[in-house]
PDB file of N, CA and C in Angstrom:
ATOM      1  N   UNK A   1      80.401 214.639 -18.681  1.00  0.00           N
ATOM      2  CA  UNK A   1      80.933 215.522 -19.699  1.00  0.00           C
ATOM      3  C   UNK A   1      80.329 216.918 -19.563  1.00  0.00           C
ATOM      4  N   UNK A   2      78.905 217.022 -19.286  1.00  0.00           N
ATOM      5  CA  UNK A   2      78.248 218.355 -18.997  1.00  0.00           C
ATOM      6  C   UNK A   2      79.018 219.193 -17.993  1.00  0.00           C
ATOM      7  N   UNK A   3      79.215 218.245 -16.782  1.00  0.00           N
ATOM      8  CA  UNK A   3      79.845 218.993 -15.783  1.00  0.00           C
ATOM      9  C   UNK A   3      81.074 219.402 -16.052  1.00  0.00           C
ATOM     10  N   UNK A   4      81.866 219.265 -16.877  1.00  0.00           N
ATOM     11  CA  UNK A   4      83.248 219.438 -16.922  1.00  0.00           C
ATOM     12  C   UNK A   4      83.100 220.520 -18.065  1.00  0.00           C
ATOM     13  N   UNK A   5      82.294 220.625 -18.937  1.00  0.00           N
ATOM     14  CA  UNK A   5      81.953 221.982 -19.814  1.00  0.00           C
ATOM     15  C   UNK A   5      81.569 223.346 -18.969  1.00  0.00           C
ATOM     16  N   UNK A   6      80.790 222.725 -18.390  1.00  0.00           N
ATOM     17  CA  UNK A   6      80.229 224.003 -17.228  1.00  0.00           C
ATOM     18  C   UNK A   6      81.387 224.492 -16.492  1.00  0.00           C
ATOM     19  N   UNK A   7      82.186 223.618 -15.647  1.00  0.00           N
ATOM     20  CA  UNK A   7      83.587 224.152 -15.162  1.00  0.00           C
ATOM     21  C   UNK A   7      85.092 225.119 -16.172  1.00  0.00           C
ATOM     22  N   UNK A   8      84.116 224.669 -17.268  1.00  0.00           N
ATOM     23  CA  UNK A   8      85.134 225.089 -18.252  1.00  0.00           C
ATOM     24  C   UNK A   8      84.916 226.551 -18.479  1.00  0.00           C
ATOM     25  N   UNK A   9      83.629 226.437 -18.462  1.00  0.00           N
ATOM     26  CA  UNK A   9      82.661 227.611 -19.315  1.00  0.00           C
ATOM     27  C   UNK A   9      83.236 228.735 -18.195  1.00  0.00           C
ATOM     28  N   UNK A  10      82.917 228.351 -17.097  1.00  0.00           N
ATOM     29  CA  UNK A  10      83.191 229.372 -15.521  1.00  0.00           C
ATOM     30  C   UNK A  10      83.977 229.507 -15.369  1.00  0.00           C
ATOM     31  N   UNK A  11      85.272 228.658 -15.463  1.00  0.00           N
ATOM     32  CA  UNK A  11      87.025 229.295 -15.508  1.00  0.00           C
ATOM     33  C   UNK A  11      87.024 230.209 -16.762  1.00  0.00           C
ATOM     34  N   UNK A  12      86.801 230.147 -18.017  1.00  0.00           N
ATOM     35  CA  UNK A  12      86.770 231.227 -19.242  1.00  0.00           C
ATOM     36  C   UNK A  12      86.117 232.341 -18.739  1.00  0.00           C
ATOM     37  N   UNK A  13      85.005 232.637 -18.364  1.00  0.00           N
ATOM     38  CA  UNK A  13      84.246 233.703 -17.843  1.00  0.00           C
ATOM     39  C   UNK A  13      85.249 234.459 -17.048  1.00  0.00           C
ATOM     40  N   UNK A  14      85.717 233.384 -16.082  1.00  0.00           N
ATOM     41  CA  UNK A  14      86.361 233.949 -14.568  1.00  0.00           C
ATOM     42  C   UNK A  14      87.746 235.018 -15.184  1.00  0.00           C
ATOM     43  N   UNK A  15      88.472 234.351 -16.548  1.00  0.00           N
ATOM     44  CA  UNK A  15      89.353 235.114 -17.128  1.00  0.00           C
ATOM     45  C   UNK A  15      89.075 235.895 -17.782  1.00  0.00           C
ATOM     46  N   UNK A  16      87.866 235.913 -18.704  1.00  0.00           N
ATOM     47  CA  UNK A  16      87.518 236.908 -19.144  1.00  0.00           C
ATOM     48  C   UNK A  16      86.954 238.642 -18.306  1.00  0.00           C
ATOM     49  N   UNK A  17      86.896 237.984 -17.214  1.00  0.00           N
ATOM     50  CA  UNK A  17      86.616 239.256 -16.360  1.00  0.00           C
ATOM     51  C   UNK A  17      87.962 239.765 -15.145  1.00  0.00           C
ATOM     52  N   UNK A  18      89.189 239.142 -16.082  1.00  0.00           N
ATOM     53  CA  UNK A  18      90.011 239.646 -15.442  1.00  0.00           C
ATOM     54  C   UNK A  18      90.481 241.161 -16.068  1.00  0.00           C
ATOM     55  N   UNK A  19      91.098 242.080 -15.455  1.00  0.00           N
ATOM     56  CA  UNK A  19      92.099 242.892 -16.296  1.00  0.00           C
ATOM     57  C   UNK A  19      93.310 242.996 -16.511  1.00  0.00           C
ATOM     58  N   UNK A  20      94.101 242.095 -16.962  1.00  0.00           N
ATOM     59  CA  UNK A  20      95.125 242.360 -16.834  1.00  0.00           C
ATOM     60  C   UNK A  20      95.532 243.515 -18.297  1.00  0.00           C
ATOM     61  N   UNK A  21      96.511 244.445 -17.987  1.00  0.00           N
ATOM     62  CA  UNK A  21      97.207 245.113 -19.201  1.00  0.00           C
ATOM     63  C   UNK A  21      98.458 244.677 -19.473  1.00  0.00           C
ATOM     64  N   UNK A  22      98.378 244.117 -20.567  1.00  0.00           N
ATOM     65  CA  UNK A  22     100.027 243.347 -21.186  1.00  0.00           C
ATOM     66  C   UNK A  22     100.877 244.541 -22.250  1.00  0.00           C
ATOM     67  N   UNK A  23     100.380 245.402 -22.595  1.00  0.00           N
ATOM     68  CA  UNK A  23     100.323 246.051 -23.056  1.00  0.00           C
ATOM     69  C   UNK A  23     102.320 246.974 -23.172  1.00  0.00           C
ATOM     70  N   UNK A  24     102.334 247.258 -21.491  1.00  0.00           N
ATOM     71  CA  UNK A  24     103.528 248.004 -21.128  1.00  0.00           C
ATOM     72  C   UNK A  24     104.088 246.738 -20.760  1.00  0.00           C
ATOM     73  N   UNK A  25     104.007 245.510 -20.340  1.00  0.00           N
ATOM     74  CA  UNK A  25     105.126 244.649 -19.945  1.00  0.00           C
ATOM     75  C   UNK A  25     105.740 243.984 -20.745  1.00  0.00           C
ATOM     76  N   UNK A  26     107.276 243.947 -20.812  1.00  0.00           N
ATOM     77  CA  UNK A  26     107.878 243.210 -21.690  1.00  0.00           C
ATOM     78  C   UNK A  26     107.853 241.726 -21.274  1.00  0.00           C
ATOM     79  N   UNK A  27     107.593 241.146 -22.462  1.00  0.00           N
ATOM     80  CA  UNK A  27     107.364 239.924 -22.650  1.00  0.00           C
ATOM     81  C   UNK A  27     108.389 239.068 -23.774  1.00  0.00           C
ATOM     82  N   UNK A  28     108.968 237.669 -23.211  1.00  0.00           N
ATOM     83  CA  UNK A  28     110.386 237.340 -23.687  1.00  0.00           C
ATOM     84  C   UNK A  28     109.507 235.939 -24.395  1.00  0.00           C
ATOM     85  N   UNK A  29     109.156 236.218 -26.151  1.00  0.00           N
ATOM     86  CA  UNK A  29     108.868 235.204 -26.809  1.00  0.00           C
ATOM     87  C   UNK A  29     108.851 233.768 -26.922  1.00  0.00           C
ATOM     88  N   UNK A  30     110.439 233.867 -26.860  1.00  0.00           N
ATOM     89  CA  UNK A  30     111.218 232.453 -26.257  1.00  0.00           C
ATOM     90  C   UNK A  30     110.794 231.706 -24.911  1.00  0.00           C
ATOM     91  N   UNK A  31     110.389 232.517 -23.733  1.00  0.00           N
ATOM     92  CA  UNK A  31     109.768 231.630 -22.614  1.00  0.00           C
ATOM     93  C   UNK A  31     108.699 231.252 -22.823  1.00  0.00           C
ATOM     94  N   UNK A  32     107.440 232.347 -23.381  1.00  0.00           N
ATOM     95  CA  UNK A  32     106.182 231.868 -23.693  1.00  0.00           C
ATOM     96  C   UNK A  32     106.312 230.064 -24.293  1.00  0.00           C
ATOM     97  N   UNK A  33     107.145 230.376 -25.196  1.00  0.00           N
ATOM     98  CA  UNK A  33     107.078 229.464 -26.251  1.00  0.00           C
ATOM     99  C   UNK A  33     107.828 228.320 -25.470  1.00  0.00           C
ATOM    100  N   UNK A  34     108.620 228.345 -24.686  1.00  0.00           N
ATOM    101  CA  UNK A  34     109.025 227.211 -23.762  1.00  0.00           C
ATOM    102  C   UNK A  34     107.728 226.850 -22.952  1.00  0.00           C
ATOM    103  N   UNK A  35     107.149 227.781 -22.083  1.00  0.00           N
ATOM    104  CA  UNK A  35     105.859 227.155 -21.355  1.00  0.00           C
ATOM    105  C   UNK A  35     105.071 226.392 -22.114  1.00  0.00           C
ATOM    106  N   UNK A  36     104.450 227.502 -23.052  1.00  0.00           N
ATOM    107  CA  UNK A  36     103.611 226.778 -23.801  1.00  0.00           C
ATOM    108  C   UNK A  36     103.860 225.201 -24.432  1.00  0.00           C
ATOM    109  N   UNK A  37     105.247 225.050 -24.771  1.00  0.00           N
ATOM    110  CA  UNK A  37     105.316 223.751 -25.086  1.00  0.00           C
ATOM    111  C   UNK A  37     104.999 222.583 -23.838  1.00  0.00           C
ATOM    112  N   UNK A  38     105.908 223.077 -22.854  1.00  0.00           N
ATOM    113  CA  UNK A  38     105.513 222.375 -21.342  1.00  0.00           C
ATOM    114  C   UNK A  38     103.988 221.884 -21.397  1.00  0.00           C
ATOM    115  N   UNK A  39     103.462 222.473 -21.151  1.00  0.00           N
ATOM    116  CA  UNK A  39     101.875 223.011 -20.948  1.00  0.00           C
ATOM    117  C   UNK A  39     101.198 221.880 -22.198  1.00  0.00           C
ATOM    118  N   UNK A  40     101.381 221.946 -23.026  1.00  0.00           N
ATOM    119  CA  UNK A  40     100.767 221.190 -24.444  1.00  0.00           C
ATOM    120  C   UNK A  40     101.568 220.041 -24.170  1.00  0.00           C
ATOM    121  N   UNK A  41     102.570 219.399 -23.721  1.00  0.00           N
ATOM    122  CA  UNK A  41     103.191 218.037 -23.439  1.00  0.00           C
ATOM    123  C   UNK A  41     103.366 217.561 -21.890  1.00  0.00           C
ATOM    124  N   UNK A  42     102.568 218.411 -21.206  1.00  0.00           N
ATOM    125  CA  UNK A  42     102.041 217.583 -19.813  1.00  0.00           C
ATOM    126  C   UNK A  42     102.025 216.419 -19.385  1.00  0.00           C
ATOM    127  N   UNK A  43     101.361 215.414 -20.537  1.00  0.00           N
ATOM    128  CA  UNK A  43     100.837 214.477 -20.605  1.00  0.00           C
ATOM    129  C   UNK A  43     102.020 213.353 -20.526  1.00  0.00           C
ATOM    130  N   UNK A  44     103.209 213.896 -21.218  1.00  0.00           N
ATOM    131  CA  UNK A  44     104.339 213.191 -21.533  1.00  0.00           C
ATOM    132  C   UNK A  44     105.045 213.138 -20.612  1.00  0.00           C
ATOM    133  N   UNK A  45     104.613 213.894 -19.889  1.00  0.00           N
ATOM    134  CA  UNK A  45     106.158 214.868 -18.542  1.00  0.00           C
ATOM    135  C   UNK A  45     106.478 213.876 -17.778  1.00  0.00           C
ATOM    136  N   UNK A  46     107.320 213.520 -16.882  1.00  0.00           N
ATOM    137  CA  UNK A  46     107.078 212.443 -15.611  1.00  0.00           C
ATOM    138  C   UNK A  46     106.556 213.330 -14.680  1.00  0.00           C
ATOM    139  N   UNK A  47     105.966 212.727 -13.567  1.00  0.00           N
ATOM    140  CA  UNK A  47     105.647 213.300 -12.031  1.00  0.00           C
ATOM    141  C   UNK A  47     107.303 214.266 -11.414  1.00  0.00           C
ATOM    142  N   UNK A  48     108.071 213.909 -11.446  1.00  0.00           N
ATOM    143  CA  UNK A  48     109.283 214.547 -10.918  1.00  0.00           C
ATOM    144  C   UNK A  48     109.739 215.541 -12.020  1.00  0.00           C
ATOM    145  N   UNK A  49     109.143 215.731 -13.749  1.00  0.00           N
ATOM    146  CA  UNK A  49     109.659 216.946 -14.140  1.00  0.00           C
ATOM    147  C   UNK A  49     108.227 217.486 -14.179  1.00  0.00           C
ATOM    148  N   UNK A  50     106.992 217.187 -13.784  1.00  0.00           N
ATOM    149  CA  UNK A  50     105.877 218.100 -13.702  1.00  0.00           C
ATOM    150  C   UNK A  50     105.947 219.011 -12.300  1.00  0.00           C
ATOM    151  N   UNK A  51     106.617 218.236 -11.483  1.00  0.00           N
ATOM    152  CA  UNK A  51     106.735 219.014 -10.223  1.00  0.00           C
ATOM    153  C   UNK A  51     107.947 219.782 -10.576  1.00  0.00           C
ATOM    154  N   UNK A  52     108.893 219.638 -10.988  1.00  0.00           N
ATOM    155  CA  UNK A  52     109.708 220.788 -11.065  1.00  0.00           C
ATOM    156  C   UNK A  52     109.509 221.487 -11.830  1.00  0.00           C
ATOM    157  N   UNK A  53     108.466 221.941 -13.012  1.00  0.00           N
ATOM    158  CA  UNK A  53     108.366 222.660 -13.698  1.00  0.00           C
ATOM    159  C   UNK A  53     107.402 223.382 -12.702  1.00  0.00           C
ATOM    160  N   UNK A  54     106.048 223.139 -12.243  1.00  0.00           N
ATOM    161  CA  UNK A  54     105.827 224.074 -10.915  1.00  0.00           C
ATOM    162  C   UNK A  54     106.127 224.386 -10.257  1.00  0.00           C
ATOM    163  N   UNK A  55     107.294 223.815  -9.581  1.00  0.00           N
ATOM    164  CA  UNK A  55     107.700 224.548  -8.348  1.00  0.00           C
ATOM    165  C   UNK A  55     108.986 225.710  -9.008  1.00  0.00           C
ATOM    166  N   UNK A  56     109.128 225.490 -10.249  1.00  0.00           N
ATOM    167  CA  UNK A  56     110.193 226.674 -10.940  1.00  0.00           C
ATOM    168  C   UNK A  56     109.060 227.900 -11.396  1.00  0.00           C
ATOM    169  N   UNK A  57     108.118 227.770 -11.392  1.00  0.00           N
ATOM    170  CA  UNK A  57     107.019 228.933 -12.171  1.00  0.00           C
ATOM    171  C   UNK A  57     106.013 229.067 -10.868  1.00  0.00           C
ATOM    172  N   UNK A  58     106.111 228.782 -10.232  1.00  0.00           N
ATOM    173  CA  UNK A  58     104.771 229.126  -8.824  1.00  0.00           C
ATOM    174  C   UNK A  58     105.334 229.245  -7.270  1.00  0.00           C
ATOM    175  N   UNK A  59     105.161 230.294  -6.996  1.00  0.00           N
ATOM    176  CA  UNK A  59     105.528 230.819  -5.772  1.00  0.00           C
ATOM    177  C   UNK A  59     104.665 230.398  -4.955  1.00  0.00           C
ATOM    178  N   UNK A  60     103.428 230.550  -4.606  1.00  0.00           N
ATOM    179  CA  UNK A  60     102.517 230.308  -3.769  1.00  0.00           C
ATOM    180  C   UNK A  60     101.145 230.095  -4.594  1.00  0.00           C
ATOM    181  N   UNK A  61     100.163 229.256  -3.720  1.00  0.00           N
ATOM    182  CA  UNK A  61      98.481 228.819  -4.642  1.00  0.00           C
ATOM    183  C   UNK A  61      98.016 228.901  -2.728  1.00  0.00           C
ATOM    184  N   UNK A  62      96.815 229.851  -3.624  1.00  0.00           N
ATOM    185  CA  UNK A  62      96.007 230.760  -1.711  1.00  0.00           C
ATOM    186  C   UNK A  62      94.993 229.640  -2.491  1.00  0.00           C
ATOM    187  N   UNK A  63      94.302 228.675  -1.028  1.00  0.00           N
ATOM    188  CA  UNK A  63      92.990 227.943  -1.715  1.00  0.00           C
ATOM    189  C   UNK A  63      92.401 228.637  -0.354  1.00  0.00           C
ATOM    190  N   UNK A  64      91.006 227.627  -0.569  1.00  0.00           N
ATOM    191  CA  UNK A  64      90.048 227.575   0.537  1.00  0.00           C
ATOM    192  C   UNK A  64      89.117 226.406   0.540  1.00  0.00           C
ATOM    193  N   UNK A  65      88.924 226.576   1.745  1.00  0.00           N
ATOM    194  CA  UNK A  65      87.877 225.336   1.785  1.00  0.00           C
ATOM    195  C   UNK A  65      86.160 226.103   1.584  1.00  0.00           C
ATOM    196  N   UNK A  66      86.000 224.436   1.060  1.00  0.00           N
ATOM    197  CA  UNK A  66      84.199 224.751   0.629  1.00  0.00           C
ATOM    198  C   UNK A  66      83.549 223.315   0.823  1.00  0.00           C
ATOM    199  N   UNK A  67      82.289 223.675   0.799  1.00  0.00           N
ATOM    200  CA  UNK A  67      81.523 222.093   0.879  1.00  0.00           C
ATOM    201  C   UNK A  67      81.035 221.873  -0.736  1.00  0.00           C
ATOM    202  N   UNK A  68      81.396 220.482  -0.797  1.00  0.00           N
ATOM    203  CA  UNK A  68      81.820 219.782  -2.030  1.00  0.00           C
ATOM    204  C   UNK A  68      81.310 218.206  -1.759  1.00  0.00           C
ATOM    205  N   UNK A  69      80.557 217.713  -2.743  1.00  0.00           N
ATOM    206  CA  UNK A  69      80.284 215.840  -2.538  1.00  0.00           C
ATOM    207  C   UNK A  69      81.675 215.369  -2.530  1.00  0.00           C
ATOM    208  N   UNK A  70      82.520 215.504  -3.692  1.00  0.00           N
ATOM    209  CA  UNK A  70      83.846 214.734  -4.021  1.00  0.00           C
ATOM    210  C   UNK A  70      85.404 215.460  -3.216  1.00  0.00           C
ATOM    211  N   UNK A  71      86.102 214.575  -2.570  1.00  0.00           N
ATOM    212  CA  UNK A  71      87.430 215.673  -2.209  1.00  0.00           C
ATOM    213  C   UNK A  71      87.765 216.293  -2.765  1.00  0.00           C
ATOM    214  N   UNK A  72      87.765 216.823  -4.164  1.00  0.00           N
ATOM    215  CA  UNK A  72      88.339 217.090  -5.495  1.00  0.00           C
ATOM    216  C   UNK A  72      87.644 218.889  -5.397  1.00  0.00           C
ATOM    217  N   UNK A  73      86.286 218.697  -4.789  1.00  0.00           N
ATOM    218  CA  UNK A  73      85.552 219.864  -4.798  1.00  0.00           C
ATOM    219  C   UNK A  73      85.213 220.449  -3.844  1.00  0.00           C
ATOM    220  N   UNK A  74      86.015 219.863  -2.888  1.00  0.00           N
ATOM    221  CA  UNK A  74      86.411 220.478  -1.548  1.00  0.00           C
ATOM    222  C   UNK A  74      87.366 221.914  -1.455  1.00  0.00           C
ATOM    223  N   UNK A  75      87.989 221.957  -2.301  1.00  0.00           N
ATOM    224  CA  UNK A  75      88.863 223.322  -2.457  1.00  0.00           C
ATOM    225  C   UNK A  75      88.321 223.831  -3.315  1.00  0.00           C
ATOM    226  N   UNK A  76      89.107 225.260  -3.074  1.00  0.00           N
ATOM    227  CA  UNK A  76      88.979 226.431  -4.625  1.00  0.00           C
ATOM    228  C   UNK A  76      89.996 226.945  -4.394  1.00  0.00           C
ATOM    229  N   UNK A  77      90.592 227.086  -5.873  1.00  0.00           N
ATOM    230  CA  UNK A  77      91.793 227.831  -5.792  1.00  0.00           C
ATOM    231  C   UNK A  77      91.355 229.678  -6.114  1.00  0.00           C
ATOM    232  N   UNK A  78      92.259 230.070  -4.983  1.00  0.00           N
ATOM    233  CA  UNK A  78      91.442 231.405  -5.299  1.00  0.00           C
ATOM    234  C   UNK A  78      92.847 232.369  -5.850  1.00  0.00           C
ATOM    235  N   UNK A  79      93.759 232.121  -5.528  1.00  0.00           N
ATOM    236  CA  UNK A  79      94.962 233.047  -5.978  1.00  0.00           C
ATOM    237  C   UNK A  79      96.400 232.232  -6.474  1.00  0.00           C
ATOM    238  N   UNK A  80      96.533 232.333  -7.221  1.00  0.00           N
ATOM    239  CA  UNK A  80      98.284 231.587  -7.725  1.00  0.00           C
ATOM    240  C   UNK A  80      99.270 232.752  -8.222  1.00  0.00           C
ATOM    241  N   UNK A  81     100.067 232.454  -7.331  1.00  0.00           N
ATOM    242  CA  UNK A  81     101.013 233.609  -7.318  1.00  0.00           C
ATOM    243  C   UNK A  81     102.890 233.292  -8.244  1.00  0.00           C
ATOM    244  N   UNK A  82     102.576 233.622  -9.548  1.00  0.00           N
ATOM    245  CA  UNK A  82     104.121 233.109 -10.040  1.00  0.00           C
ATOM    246  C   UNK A  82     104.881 233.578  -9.529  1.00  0.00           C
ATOM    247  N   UNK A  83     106.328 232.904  -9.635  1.00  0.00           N
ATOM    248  CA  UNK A  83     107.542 233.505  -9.359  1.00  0.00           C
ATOM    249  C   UNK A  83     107.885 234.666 -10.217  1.00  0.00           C
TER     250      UNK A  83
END
């Protein structure tokens, strides 16, 4: 459980030191609010509409390799690029 807080803690950081400005981009309420539901009912999704809901919202994911005990921590995702 520690370890999975700590990973948590370091992805929040990692966004918090992003910049993005939302500021000038228009943004369409109605999709948010479609993702977001996606996103919060994951759990429910099947494998064949979880994959099509990524492969409709993600263009490309840049990883890399690293040394890791578990396969799991063998990668890092370093860039995800939406459609």
């Amino acid at each position: 459980m520690n370890e999975e807080q700590k990973k948590e803690d370091s992805i929040q950081s990692q966004m918090d030191e992003l910049n993005v400005n939302t500021e000038d981009q228009a943004v369409d309420p109605g999709i948010i609010q479609m993702l977001s539901d996606q996103i919060q009912n994951w759990e429910k999704l099947s494998d064949v509409e979880k994959k099509q809901l990524l492969q409709l919202t993600i263009d490309s994911i840049l990883i890399e390799r690293q040394e890791g005990k578990r396969k799991k921590d063998r990668i890092k995702i370093v860039e995800i690029i939406f459609q």
